[in-house]
PDB file of N, CA and C in Angstrom:
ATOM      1  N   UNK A   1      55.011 -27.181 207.567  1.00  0.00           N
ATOM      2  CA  UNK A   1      56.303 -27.286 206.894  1.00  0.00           C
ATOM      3  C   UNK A   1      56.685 -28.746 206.757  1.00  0.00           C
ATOM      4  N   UNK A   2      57.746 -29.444 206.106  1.00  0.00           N
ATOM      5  CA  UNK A   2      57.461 -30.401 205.257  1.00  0.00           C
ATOM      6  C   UNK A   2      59.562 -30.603 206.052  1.00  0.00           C
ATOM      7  N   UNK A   3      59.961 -31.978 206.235  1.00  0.00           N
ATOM      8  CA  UNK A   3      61.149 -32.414 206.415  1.00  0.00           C
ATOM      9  C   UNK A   3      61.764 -32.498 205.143  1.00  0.00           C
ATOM     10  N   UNK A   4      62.938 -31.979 204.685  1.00  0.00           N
ATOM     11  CA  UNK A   4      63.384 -32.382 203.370  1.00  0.00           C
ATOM     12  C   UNK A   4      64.784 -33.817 204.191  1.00  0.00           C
ATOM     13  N   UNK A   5      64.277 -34.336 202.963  1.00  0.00           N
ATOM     14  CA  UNK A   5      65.607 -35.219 202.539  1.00  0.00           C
ATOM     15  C   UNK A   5      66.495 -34.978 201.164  1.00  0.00           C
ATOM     16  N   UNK A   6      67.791 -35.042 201.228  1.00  0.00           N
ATOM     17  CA  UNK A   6      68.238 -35.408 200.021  1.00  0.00           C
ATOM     18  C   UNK A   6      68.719 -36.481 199.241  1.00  0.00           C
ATOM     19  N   UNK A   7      69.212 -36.944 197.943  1.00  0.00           N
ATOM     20  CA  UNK A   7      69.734 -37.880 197.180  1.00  0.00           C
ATOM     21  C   UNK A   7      71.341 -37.665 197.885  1.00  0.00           C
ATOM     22  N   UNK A   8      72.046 -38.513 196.957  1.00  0.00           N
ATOM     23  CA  UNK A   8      73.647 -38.636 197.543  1.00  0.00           C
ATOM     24  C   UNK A   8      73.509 -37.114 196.218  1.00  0.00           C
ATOM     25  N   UNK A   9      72.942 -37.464 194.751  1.00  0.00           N
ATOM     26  CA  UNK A   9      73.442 -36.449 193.832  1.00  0.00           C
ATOM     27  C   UNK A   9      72.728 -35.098 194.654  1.00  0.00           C
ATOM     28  N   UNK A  10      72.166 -35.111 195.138  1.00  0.00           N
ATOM     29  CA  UNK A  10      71.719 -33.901 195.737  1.00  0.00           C
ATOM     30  C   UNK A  10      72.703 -32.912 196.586  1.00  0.00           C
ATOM     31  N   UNK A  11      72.908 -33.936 197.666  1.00  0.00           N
ATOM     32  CA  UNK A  11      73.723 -33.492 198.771  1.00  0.00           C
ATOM     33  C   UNK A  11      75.249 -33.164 198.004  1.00  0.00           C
ATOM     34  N   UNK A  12      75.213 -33.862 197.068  1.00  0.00           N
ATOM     35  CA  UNK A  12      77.094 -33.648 196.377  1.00  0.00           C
ATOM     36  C   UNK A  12      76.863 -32.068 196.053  1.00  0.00           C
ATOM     37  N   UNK A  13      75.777 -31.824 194.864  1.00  0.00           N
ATOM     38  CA  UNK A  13      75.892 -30.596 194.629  1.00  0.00           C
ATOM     39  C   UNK A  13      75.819 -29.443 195.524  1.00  0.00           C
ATOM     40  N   UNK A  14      74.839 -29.692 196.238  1.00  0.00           N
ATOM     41  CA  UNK A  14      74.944 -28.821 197.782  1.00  0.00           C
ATOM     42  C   UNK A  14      76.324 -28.190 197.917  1.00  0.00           C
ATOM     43  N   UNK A  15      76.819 -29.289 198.478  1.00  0.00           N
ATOM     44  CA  UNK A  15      78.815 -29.735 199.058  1.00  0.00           C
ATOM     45  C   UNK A  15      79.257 -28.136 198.020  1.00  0.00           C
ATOM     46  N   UNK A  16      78.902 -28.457 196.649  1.00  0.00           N
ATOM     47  CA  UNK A  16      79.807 -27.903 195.587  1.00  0.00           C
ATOM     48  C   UNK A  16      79.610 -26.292 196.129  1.00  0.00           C
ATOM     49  N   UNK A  17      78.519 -25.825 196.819  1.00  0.00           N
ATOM     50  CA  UNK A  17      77.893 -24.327 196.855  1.00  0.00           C
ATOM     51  C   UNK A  17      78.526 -23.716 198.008  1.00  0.00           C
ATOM     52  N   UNK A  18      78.442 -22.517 198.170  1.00  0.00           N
ATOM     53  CA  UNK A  18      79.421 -22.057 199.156  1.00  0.00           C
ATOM     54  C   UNK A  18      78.550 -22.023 200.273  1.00  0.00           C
ATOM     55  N   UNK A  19      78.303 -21.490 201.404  1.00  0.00           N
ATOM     56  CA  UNK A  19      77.656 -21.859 203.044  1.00  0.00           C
ATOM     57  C   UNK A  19      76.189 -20.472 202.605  1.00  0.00           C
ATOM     58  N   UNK A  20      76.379 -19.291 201.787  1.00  0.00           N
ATOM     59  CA  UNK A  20      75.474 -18.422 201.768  1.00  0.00           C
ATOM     60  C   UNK A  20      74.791 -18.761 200.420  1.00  0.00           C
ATOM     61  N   UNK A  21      75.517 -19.236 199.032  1.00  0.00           N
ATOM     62  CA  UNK A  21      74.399 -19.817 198.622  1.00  0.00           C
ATOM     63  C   UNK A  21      73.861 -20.462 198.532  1.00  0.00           C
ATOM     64  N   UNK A  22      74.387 -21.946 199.382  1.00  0.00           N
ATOM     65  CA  UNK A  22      73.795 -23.056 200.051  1.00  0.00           C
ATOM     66  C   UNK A  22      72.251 -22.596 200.566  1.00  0.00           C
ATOM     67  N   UNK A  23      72.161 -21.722 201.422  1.00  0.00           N
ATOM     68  CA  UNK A  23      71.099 -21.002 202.157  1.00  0.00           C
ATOM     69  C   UNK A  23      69.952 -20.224 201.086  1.00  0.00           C
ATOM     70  N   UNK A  24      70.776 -19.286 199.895  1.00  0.00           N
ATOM     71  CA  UNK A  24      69.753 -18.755 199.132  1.00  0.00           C
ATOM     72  C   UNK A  24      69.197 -19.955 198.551  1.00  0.00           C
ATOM     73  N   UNK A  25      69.449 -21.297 197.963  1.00  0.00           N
ATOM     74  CA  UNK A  25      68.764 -22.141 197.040  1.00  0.00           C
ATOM     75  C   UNK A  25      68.121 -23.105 198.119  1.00  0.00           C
ATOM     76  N   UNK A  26      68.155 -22.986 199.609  1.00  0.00           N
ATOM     77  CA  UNK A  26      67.739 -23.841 200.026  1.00  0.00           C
ATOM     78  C   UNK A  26      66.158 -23.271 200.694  1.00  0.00           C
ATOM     79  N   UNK A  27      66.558 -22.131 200.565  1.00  0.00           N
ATOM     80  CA  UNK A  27      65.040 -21.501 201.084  1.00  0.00           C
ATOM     81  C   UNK A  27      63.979 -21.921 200.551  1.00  0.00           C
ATOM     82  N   UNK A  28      63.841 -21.255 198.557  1.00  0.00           N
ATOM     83  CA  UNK A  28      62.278 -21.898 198.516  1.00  0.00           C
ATOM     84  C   UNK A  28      62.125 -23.049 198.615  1.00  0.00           C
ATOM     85  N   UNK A  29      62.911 -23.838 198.716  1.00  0.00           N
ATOM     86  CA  UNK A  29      62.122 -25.707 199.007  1.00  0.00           C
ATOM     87  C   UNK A  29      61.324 -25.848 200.558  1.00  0.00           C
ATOM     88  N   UNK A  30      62.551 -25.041 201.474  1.00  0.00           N
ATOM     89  CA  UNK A  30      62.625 -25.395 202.723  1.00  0.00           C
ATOM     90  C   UNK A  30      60.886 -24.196 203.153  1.00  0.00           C
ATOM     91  N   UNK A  31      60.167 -23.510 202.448  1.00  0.00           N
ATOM     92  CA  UNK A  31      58.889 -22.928 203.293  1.00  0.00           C
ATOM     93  C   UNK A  31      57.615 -23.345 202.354  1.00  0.00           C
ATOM     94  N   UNK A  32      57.858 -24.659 201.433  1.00  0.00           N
ATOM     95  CA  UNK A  32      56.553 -24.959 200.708  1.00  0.00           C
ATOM     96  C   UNK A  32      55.822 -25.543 201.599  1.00  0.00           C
ATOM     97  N   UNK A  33      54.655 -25.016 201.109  1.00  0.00           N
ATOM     98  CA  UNK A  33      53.418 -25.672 202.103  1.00  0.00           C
ATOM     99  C   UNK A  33      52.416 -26.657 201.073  1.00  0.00           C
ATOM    100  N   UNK A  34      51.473 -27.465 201.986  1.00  0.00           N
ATOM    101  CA  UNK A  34      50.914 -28.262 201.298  1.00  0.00           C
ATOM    102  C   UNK A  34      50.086 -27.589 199.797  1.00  0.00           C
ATOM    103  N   UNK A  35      49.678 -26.231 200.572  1.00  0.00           N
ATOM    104  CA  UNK A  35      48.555 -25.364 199.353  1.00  0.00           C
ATOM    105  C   UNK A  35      49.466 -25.304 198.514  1.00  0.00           C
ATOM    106  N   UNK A  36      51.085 -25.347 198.549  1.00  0.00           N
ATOM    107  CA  UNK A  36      51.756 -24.988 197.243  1.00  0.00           C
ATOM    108  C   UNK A  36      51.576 -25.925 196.248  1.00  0.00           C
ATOM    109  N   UNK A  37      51.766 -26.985 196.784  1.00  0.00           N
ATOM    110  CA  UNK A  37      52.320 -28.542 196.219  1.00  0.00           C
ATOM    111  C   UNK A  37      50.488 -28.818 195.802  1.00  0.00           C
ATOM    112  N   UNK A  38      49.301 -28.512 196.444  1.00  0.00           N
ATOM    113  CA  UNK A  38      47.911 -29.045 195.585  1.00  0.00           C
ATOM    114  C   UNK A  38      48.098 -28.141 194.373  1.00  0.00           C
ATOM    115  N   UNK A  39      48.469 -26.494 194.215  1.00  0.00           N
ATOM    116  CA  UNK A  39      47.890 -25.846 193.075  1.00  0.00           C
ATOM    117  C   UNK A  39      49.379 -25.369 193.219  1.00  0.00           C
ATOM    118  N   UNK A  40      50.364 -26.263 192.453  1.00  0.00           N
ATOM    119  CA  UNK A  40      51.379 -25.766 191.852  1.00  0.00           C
ATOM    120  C   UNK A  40      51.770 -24.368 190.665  1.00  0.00           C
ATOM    121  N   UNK A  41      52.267 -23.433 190.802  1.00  0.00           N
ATOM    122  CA  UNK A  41      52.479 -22.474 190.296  1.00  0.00           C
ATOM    123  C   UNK A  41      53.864 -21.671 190.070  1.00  0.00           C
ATOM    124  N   UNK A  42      54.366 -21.135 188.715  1.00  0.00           N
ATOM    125  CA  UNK A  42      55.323 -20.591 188.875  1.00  0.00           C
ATOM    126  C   UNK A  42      56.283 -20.308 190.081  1.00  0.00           C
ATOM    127  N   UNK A  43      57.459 -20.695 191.005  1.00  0.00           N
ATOM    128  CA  UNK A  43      58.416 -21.636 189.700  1.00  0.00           C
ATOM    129  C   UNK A  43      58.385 -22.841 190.121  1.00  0.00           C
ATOM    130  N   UNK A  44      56.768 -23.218 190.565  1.00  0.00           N
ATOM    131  CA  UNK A  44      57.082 -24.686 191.308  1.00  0.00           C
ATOM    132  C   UNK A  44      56.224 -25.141 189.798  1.00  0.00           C
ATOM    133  N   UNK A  45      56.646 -26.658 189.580  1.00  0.00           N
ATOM    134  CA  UNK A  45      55.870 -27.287 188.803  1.00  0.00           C
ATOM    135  C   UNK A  45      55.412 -28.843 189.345  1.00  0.00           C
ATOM    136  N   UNK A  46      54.886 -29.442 188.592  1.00  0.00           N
ATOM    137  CA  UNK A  46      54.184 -31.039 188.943  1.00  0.00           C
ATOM    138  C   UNK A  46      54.274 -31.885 187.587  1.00  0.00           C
ATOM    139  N   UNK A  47      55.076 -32.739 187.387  1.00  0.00           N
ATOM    140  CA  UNK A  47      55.033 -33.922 186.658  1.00  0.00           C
ATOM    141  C   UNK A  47      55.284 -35.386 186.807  1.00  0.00           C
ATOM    142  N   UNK A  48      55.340 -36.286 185.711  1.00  0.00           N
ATOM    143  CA  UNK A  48      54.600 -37.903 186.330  1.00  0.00           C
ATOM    144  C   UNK A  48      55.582 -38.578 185.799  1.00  0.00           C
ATOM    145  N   UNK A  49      56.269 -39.024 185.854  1.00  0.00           N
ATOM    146  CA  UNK A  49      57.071 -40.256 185.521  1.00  0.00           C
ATOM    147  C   UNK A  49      57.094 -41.913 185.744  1.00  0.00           C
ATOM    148  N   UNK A  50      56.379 -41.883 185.005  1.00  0.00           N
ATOM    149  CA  UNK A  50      56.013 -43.619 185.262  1.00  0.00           C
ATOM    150  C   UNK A  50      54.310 -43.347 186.287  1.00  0.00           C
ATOM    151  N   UNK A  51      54.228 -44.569 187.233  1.00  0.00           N
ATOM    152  CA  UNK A  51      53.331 -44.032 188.585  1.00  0.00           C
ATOM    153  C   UNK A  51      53.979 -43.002 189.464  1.00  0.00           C
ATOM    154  N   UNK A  52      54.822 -42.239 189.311  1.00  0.00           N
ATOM    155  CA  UNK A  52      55.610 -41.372 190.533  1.00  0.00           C
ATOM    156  C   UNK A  52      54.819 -39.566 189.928  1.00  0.00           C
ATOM    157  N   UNK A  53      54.861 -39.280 190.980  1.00  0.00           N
ATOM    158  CA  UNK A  53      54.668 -37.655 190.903  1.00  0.00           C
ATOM    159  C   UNK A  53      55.841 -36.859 191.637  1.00  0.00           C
ATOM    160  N   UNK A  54      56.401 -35.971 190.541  1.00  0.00           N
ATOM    161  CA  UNK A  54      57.365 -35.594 190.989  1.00  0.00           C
ATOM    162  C   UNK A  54      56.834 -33.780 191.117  1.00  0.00           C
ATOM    163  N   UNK A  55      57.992 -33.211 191.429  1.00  0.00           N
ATOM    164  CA  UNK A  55      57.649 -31.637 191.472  1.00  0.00           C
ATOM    165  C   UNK A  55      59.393 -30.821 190.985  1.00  0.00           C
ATOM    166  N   UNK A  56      59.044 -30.035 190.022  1.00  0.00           N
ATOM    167  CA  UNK A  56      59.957 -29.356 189.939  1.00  0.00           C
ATOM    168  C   UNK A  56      60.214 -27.545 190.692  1.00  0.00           C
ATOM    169  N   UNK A  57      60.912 -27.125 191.055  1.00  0.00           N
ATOM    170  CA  UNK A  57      61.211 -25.838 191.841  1.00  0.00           C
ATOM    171  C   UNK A  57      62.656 -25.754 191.335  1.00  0.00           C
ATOM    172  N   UNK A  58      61.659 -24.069 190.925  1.00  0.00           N
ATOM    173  CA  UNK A  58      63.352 -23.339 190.429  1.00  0.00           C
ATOM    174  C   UNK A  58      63.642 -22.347 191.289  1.00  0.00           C
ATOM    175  N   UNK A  59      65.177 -22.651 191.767  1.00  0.00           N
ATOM    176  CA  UNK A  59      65.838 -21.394 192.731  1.00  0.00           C
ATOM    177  C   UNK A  59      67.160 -21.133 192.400  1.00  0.00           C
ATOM    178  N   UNK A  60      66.898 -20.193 191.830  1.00  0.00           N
ATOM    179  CA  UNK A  60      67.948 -18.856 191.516  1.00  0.00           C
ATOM    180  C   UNK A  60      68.412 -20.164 190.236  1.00  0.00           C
ATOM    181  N   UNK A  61      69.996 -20.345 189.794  1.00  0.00           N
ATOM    182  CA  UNK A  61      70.200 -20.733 188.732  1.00  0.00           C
ATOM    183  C   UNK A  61      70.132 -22.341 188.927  1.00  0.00           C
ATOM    184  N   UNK A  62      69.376 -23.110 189.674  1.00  0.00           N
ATOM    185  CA  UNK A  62      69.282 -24.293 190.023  1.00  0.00           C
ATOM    186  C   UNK A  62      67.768 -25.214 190.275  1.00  0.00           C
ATOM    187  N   UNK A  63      67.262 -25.883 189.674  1.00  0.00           N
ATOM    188  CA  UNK A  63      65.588 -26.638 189.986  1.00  0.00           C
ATOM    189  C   UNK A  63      66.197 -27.812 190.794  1.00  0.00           C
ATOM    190  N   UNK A  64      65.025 -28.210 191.647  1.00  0.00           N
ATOM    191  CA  UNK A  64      65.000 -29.503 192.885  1.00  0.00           C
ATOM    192  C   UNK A  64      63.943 -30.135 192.358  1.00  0.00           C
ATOM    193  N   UNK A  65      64.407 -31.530 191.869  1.00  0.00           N
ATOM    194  CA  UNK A  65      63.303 -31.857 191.373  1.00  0.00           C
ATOM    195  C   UNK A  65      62.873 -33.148 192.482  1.00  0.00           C
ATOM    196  N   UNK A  66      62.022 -33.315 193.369  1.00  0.00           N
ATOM    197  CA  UNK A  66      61.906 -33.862 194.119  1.00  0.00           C
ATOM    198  C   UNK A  66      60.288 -34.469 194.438  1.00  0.00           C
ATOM    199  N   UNK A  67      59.951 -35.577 195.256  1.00  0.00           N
ATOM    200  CA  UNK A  67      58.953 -36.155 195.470  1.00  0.00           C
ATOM    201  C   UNK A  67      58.301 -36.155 197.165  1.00  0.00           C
ATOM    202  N   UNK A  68      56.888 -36.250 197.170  1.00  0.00           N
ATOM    203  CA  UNK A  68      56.412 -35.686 198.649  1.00  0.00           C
ATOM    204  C   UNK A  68      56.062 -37.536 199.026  1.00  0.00           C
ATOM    205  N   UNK A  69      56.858 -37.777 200.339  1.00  0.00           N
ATOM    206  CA  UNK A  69      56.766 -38.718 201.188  1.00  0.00           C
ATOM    207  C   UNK A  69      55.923 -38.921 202.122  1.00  0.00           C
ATOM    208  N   UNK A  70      54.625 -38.732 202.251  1.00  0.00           N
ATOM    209  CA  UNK A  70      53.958 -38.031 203.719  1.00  0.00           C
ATOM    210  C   UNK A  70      54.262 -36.475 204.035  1.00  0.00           C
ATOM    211  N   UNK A  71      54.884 -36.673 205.136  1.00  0.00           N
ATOM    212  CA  UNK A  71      55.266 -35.376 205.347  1.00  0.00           C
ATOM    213  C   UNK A  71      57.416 -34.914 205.239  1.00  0.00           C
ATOM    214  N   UNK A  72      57.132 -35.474 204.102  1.00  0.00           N
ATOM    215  CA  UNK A  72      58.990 -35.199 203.715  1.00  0.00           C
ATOM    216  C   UNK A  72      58.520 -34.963 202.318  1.00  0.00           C
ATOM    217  N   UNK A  73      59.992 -33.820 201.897  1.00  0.00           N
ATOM    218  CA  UNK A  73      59.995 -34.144 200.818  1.00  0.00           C
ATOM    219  C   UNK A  73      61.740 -34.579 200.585  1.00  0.00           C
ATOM    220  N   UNK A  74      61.920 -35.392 199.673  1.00  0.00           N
ATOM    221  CA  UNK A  74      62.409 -36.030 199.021  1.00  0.00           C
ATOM    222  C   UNK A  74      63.364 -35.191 197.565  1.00  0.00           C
ATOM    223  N   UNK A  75      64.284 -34.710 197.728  1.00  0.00           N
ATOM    224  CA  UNK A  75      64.889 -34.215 196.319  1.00  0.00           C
ATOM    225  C   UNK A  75      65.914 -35.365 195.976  1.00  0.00           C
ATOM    226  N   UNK A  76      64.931 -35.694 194.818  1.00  0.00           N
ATOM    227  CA  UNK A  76      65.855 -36.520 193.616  1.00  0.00           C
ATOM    228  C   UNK A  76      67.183 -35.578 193.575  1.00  0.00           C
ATOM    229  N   UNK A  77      67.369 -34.577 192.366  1.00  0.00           N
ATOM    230  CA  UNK A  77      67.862 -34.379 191.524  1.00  0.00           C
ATOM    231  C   UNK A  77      68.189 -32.605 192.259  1.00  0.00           C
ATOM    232  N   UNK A  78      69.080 -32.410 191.949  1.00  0.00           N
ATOM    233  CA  UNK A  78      69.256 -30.428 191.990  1.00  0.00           C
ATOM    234  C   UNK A  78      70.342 -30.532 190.846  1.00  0.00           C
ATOM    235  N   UNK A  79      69.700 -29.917 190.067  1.00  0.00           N
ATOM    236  CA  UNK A  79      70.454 -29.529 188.586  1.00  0.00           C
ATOM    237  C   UNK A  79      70.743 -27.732 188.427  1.00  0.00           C
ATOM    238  N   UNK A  80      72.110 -27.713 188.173  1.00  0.00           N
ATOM    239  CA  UNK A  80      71.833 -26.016 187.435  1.00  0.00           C
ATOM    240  C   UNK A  80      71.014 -26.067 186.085  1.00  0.00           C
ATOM    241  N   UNK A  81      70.602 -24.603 186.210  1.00  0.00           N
ATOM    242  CA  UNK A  81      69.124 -24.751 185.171  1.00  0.00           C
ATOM    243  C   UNK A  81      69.612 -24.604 184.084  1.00  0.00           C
ATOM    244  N   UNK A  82      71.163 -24.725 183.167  1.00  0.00           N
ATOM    245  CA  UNK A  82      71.702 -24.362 181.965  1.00  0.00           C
ATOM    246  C   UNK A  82      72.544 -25.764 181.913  1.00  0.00           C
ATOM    247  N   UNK A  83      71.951 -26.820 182.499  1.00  0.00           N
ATOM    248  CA  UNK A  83      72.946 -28.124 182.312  1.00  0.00           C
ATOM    249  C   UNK A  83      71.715 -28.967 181.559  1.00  0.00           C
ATOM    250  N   UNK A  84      72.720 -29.499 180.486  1.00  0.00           N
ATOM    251  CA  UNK A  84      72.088 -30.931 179.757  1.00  0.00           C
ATOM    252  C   UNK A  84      71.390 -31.961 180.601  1.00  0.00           C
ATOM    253  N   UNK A  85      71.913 -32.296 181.718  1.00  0.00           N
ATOM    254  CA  UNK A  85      70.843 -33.463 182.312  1.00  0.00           C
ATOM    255  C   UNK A  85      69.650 -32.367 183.007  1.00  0.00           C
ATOM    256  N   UNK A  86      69.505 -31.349 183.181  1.00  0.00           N
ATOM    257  CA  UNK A  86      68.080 -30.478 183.821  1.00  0.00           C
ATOM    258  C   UNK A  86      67.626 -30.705 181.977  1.00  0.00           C
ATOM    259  N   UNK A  87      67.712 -30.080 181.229  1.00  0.00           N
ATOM    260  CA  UNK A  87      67.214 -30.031 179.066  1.00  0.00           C
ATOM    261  C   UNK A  87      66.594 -31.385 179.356  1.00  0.00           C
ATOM    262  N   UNK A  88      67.154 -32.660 179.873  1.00  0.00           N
ATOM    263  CA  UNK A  88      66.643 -34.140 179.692  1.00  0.00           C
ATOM    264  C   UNK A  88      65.290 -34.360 180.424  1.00  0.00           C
ATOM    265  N   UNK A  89      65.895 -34.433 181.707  1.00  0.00           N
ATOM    266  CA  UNK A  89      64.725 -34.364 182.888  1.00  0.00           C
ATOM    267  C   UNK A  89      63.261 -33.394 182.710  1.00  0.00           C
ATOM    268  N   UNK A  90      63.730 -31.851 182.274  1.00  0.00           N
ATOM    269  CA  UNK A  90      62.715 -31.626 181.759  1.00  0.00           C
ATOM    270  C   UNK A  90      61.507 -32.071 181.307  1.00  0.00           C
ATOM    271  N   UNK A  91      62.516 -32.206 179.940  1.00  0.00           N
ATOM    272  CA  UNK A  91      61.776 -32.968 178.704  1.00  0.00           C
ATOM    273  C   UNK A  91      60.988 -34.458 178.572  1.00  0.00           C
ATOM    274  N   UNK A  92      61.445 -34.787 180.068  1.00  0.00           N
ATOM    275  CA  UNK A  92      61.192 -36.287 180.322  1.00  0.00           C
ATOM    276  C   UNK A  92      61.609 -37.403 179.055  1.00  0.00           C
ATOM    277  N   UNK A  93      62.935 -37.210 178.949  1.00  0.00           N
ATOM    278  CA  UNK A  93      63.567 -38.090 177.961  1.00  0.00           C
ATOM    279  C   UNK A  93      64.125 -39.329 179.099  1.00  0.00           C
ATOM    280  N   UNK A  94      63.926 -40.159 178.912  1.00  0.00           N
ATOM    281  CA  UNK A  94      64.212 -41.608 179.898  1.00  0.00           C
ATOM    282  C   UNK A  94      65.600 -41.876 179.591  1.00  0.00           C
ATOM    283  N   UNK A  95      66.722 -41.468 180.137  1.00  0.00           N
ATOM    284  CA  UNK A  95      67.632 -41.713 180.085  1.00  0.00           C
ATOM    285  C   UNK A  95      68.104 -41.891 181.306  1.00  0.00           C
ATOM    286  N   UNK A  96      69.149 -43.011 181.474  1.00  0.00           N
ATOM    287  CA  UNK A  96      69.720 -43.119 183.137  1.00  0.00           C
ATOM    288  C   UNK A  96      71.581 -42.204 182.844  1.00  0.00           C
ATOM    289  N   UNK A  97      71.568 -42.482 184.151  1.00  0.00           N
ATOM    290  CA  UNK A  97      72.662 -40.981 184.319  1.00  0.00           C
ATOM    291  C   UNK A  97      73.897 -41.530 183.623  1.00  0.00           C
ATOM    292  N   UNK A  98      74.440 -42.872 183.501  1.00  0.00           N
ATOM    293  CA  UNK A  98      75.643 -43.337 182.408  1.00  0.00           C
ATOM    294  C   UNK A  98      75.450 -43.111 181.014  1.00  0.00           C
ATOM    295  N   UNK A  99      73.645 -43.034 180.492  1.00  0.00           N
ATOM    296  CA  UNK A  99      73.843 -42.216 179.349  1.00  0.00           C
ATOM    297  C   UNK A  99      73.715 -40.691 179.055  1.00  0.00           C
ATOM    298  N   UNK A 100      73.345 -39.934 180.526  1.00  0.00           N
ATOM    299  CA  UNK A 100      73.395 -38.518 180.329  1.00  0.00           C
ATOM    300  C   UNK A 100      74.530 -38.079 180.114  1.00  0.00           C
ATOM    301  N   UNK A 101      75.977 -38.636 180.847  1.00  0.00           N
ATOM    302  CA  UNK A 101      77.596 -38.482 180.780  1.00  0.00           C
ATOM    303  C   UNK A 101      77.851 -38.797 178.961  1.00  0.00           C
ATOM    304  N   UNK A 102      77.249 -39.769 179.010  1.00  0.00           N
ATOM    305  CA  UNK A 102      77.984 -40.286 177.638  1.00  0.00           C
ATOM    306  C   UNK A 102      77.580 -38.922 176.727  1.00  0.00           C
ATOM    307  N   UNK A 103      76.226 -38.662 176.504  1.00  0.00           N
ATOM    308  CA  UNK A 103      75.159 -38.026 175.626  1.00  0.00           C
ATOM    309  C   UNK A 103      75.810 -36.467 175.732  1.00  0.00           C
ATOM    310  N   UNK A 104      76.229 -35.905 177.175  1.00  0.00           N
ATOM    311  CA  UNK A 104      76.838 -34.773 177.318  1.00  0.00           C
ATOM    312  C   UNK A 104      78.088 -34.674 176.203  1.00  0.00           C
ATOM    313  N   UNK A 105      79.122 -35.467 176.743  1.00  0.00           N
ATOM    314  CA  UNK A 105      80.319 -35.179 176.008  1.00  0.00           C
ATOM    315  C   UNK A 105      80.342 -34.945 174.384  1.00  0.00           C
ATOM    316  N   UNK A 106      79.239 -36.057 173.993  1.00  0.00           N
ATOM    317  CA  UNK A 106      79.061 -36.409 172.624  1.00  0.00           C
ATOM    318  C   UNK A 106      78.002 -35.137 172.264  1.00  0.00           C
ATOM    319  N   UNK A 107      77.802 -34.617 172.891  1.00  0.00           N
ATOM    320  CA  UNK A 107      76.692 -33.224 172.523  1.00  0.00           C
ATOM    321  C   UNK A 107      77.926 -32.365 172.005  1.00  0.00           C
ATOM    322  N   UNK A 108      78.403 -32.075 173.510  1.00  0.00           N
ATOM    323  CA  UNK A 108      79.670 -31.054 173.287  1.00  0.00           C
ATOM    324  C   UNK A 108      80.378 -30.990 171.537  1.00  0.00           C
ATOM    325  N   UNK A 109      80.748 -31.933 171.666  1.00  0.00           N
ATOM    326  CA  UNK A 109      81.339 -32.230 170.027  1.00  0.00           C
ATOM    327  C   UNK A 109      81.209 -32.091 169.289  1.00  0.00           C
ATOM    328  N   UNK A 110      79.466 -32.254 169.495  1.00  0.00           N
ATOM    329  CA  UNK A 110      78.744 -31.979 168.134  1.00  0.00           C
ATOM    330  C   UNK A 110      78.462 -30.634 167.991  1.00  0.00           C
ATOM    331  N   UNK A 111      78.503 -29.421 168.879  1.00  0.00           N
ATOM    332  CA  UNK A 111      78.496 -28.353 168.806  1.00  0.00           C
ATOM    333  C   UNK A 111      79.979 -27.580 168.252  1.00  0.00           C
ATOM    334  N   UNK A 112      81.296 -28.344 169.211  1.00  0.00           N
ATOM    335  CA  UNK A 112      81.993 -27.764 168.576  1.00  0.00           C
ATOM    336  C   UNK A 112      82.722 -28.513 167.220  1.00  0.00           C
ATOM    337  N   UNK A 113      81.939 -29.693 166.629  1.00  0.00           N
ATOM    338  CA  UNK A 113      82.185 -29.300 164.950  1.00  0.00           C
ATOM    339  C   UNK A 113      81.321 -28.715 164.258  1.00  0.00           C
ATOM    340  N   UNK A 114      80.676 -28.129 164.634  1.00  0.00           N
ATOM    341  CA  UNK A 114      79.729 -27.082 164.121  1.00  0.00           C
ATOM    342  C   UNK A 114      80.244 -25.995 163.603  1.00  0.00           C
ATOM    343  N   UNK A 115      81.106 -25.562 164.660  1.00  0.00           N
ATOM    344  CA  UNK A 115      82.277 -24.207 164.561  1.00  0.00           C
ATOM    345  C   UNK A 115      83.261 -24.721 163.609  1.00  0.00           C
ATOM    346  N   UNK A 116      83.932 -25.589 163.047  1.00  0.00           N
ATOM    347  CA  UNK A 116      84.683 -25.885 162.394  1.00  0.00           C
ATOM    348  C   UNK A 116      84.421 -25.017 160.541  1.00  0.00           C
TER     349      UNK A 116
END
């Protein structure tokens, strides 16, 4: 079994979850084993950003997208899986998080003059 750490954005969203589903989204991170992380598989994934290898894991309506330290892992990011900055990260669009805020609002807008 593997030590997790979190980001500050990590731990905030945590904060946001209540004490039992804190526990359901923290499980699958908290029993990956090394065999998971060599032959990644549904809903864990593996991608590269720059020289970094990252790993994505989806639990319940939320992915951890996080990096293996030795024997830690490391979560960057915990996004709900229906938010614009998880669509970015995905997609590996290089954006830093003052333009994901900006890019959000200005999305929004553009959807609702759509409806107009």
């Amino acid at each position: 079994m593997y030590q997790l750490t979190f980001s500050e954005q990590s731990i905030h969203e945590l904060n946001r979850l209540d004490k039992f589903t804190q526990l359901d989204v923290i499980t699958p991170i908290s029993t990956l084993k090394p065999s998971d992380l060599a032959h990644p598989r549904e809903p864990l994934g593996r991608f590269h950003r720059g020289e970094r290898e990252y790993y994505r894991l989806r639990a319940g309506d939320y992915r951890f997208y996080f990096e293996v330290r030795g024997d830690t892992l490391h979560t960057h990011y915990i996004l709900h899986k229906n938010s614009l900055e998880d669509f970015l990260l995905r997609n590996k669009l290089p954006v830093s998080e003052q333009q994901l805020v900006e890019q959000h609002s200005k999305f929004w807008k553009y959807l609702e003059s759509l409806t107009k």
